[in-house]
PDB file of N, CA and C in Angstrom:
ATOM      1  N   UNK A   1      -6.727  -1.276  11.178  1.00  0.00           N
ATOM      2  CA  UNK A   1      -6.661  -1.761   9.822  1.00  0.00           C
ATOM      3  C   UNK A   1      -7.031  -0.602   8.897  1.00  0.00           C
ATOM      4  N   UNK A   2      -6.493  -0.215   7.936  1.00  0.00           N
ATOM      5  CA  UNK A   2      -6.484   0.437   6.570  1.00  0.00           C
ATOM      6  C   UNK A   2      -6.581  -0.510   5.549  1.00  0.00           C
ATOM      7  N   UNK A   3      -7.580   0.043   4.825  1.00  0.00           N
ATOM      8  CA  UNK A   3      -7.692  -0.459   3.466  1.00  0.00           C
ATOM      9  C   UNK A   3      -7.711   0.453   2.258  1.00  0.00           C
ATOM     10  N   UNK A   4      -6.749   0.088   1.388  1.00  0.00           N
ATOM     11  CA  UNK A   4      -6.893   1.437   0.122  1.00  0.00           C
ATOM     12  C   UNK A   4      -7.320   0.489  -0.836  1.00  0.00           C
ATOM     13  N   UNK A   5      -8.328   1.261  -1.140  1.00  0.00           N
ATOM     14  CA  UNK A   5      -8.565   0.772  -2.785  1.00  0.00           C
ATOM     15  C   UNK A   5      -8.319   1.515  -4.170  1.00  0.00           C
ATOM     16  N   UNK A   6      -7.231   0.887  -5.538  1.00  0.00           N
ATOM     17  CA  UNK A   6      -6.975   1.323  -5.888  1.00  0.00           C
ATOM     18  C   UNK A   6      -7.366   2.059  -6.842  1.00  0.00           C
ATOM     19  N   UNK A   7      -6.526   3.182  -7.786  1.00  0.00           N
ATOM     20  CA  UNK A   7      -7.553   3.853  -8.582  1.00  0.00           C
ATOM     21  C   UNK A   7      -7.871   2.749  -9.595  1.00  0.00           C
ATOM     22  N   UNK A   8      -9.173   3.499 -10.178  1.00  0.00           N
ATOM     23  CA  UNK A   8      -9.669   2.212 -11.019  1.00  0.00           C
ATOM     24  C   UNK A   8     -10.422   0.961 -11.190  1.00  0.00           C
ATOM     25  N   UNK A   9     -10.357   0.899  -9.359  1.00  0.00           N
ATOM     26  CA  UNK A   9     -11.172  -0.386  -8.596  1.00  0.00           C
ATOM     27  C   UNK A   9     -11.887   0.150  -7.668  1.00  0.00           C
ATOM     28  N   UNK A  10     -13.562  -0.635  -8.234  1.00  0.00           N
ATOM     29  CA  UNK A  10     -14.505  -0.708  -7.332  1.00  0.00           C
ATOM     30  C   UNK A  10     -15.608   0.995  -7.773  1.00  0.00           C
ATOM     31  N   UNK A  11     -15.361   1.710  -6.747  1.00  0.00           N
ATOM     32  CA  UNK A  11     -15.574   2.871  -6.786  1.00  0.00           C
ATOM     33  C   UNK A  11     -14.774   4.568  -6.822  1.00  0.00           C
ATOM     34  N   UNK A  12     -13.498   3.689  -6.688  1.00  0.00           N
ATOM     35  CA  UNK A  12     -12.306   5.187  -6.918  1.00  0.00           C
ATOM     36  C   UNK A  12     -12.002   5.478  -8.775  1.00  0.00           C
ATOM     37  N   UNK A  13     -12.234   6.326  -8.829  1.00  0.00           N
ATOM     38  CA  UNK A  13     -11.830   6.600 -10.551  1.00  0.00           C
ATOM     39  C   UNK A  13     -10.777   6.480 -10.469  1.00  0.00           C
ATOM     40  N   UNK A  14     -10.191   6.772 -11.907  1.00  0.00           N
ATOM     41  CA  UNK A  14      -8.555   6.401 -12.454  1.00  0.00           C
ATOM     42  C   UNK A  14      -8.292   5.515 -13.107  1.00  0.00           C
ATOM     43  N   UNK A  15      -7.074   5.671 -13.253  1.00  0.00           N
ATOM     44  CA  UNK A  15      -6.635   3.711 -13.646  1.00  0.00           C
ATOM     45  C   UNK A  15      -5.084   3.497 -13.346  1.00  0.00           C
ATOM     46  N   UNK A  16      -5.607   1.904 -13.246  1.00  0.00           N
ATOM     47  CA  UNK A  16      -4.882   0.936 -12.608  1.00  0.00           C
ATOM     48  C   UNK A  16      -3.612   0.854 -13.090  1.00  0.00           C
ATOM     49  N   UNK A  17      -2.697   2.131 -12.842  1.00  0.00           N
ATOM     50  CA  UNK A  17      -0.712   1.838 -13.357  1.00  0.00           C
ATOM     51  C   UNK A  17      -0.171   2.105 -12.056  1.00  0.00           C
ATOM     52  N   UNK A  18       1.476   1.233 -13.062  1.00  0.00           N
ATOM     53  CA  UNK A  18       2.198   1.204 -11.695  1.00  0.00           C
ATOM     54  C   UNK A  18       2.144   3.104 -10.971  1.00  0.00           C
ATOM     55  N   UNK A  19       2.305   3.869 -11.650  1.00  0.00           N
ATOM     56  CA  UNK A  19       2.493   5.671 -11.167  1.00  0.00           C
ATOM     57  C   UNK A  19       1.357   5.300 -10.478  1.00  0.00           C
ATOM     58  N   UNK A  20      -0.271   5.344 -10.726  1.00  0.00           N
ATOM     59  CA  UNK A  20      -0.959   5.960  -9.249  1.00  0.00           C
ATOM     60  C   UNK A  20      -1.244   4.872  -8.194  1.00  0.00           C
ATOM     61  N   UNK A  21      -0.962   3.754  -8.871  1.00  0.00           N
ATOM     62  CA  UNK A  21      -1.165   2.614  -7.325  1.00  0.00           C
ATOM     63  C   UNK A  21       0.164   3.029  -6.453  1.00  0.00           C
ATOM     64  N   UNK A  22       0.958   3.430  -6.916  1.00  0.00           N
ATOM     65  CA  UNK A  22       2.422   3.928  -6.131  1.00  0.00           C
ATOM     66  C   UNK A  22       1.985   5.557  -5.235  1.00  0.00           C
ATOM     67  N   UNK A  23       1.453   5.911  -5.805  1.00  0.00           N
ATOM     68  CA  UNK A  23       1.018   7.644  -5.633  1.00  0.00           C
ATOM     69  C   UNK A  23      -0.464   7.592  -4.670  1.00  0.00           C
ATOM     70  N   UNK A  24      -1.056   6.324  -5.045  1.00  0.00           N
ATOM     71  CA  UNK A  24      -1.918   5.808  -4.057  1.00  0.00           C
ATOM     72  C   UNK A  24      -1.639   5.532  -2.714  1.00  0.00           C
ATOM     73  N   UNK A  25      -0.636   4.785  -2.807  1.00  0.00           N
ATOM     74  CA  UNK A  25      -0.028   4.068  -1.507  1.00  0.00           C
ATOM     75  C   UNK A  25       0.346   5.194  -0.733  1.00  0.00           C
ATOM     76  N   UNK A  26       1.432   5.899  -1.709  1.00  0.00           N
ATOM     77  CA  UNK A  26       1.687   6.777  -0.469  1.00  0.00           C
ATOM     78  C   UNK A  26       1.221   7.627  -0.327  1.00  0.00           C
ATOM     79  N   UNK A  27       0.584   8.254  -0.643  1.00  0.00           N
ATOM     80  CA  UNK A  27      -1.184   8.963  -0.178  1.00  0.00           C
ATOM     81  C   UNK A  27      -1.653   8.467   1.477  1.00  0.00           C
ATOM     82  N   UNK A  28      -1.850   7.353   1.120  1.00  0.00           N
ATOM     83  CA  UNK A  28      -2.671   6.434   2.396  1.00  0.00           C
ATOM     84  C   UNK A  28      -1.724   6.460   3.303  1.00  0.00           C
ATOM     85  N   UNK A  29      -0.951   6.036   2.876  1.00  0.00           N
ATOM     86  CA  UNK A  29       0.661   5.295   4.261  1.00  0.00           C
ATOM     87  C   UNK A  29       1.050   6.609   4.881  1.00  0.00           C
ATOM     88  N   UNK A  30       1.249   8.200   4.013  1.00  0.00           N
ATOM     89  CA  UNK A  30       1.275   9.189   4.793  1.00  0.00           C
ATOM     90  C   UNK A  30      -0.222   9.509   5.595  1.00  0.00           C
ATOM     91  N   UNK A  31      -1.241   9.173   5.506  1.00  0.00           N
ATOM     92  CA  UNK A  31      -1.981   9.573   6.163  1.00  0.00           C
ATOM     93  C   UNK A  31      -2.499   9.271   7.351  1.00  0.00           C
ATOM     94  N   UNK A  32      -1.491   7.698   7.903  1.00  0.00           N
ATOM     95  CA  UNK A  32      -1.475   6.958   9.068  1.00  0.00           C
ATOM     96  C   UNK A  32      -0.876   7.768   9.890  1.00  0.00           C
ATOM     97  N   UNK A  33      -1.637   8.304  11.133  1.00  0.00           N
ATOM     98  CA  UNK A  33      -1.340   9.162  12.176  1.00  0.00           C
ATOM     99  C   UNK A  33      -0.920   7.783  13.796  1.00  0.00           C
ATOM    100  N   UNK A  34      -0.080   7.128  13.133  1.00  0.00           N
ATOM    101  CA  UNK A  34       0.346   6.312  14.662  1.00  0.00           C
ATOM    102  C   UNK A  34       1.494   6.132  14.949  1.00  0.00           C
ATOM    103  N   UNK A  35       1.822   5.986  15.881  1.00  0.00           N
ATOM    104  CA  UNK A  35       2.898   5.636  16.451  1.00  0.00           C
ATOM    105  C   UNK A  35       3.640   3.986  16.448  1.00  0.00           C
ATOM    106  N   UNK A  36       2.660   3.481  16.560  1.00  0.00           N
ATOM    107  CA  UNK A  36       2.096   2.194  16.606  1.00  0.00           C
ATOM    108  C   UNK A  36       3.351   1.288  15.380  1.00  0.00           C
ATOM    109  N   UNK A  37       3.511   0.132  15.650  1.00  0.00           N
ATOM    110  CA  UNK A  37       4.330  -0.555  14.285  1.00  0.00           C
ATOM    111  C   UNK A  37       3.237  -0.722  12.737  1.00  0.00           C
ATOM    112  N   UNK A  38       3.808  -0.356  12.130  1.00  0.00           N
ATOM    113  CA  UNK A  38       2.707  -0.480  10.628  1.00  0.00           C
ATOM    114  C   UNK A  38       3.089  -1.822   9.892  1.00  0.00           C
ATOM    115  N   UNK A  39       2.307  -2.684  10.126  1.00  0.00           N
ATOM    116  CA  UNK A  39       2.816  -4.166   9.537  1.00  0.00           C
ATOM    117  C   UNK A  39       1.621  -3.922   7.730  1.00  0.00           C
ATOM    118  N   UNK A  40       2.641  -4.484   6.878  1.00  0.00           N
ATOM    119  CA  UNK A  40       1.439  -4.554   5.222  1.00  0.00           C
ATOM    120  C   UNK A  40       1.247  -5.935   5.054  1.00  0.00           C
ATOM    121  N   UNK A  41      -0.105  -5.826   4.491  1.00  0.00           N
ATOM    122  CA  UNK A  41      -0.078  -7.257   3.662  1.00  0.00           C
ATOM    123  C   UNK A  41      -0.685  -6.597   2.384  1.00  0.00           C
ATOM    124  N   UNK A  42      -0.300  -7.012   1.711  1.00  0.00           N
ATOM    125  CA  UNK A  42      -0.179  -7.523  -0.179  1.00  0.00           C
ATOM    126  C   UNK A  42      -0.810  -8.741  -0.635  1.00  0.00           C
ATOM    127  N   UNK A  43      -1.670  -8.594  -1.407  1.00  0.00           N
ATOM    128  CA  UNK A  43      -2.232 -10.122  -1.921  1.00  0.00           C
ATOM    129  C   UNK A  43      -2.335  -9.981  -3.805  1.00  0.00           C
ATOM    130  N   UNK A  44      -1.770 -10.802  -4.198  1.00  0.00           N
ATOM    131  CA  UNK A  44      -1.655 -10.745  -5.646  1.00  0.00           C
ATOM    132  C   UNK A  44      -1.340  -9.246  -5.988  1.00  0.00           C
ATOM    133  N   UNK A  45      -1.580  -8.568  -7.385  1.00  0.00           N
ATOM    134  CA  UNK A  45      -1.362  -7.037  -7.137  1.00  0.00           C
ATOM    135  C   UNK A  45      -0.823  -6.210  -5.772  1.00  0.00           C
ATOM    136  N   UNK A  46      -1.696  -6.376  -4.826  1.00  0.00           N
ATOM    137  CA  UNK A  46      -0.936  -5.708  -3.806  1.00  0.00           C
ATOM    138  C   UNK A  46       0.117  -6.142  -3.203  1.00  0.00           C
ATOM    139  N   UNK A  47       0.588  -6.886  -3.714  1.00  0.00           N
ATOM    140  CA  UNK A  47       2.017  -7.333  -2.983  1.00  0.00           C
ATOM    141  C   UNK A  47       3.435  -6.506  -3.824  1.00  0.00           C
ATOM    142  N   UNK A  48       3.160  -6.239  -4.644  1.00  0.00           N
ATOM    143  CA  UNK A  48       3.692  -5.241  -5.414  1.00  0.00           C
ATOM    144  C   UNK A  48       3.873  -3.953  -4.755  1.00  0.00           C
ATOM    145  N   UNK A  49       2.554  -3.728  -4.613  1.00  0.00           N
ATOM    146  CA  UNK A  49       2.471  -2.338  -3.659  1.00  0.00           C
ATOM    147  C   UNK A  49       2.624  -2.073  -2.160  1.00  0.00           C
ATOM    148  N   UNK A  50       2.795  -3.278  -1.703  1.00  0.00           N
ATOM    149  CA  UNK A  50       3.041  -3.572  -0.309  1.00  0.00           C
ATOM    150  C   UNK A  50       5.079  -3.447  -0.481  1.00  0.00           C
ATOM    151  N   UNK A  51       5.593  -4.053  -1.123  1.00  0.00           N
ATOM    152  CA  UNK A  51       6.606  -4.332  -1.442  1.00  0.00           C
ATOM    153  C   UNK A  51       7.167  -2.642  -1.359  1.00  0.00           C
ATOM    154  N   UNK A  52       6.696  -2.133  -2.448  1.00  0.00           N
ATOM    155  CA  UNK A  52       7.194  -0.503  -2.582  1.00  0.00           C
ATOM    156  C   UNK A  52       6.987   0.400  -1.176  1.00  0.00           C
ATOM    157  N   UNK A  53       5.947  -0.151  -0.550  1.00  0.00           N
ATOM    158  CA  UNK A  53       5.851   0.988   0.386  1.00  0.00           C
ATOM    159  C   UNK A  53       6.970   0.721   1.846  1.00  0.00           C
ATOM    160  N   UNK A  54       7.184  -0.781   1.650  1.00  0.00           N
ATOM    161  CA  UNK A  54       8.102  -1.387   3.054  1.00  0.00           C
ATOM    162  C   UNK A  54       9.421  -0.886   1.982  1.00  0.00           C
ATOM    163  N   UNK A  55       9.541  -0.250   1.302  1.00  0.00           N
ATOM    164  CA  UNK A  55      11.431  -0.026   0.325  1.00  0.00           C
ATOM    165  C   UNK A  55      11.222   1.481   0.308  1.00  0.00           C
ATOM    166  N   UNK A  56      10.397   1.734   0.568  1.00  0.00           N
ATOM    167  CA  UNK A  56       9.847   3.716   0.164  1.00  0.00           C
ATOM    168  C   UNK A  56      10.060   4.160   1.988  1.00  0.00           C
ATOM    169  N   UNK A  57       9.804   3.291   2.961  1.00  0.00           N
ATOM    170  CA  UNK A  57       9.417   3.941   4.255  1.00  0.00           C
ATOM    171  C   UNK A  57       9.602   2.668   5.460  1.00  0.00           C
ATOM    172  N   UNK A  58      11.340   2.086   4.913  1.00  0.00           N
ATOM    173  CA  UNK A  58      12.110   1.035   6.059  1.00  0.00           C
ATOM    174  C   UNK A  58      11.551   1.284   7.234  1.00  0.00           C
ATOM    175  N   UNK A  59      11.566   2.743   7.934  1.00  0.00           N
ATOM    176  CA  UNK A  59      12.406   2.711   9.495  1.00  0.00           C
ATOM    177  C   UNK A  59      10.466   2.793   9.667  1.00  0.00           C
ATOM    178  N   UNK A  60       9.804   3.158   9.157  1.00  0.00           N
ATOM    179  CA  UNK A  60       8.291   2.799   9.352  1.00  0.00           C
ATOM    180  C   UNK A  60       7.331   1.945   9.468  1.00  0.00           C
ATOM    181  N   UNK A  61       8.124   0.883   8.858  1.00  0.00           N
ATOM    182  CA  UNK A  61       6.953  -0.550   8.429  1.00  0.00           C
ATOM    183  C   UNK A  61       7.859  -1.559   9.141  1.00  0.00           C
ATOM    184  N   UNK A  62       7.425  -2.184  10.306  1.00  0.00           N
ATOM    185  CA  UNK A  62       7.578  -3.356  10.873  1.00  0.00           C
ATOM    186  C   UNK A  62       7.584  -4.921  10.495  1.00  0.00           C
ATOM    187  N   UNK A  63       6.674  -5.128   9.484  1.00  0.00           N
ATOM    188  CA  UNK A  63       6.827  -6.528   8.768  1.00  0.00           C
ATOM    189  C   UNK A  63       5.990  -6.294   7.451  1.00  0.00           C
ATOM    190  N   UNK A  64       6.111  -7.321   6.551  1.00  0.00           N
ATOM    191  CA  UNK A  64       5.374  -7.364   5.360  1.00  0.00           C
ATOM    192  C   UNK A  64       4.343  -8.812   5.396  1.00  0.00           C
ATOM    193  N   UNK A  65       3.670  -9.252   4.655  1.00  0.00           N
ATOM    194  CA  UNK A  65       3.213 -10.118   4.698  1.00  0.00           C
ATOM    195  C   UNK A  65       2.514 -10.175   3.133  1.00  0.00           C
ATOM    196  N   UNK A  66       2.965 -11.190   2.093  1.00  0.00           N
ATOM    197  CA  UNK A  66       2.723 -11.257   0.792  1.00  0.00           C
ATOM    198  C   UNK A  66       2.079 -12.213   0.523  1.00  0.00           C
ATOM    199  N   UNK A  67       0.813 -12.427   0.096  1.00  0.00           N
ATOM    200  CA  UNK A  67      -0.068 -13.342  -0.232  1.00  0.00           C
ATOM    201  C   UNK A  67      -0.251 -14.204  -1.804  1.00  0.00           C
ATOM    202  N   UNK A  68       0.251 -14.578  -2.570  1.00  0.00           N
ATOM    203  CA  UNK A  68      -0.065 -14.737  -3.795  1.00  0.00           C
ATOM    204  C   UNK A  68       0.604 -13.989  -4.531  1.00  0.00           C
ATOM    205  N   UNK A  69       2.011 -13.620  -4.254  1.00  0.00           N
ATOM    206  CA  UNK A  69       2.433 -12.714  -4.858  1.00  0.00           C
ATOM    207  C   UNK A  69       2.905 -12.984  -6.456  1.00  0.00           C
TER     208      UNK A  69
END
């Protein structure tokens, strides 16, 4: 399990636009060293960003899963 938190939230500086939650994501999603199937879930806001990263990196992400979207 990976968890990103975005800029702006919690304890990461920044702020919260579509450019760095996008620039966020794929930050993180390149930094997954597996082989392994990469399934996302998205819950409210992040389903947005779950959405972009399964359309940014098809042959990579195995399923989505959208919560409250």
């Amino acid at each position: 399990m990976f968890v990103v938190e975005y800029p702006g939230y919690a304890d990461r500086s920044g702020k919260p636009t579509e450019r760095t939650l996008e620039a966020s994501a794929d930050e993180a999603f390149r930094s997954l060293t597996t082989n392994s199937p990469i399934y996302l879930v998205g819950e409210s806001l992040g389903t947005g960003v779950a959405s972009y990263l399964a359309g940014r990196y098809p042959d990579k992400v195995a399923g989505v899963a959208l919560l409250a979207p």
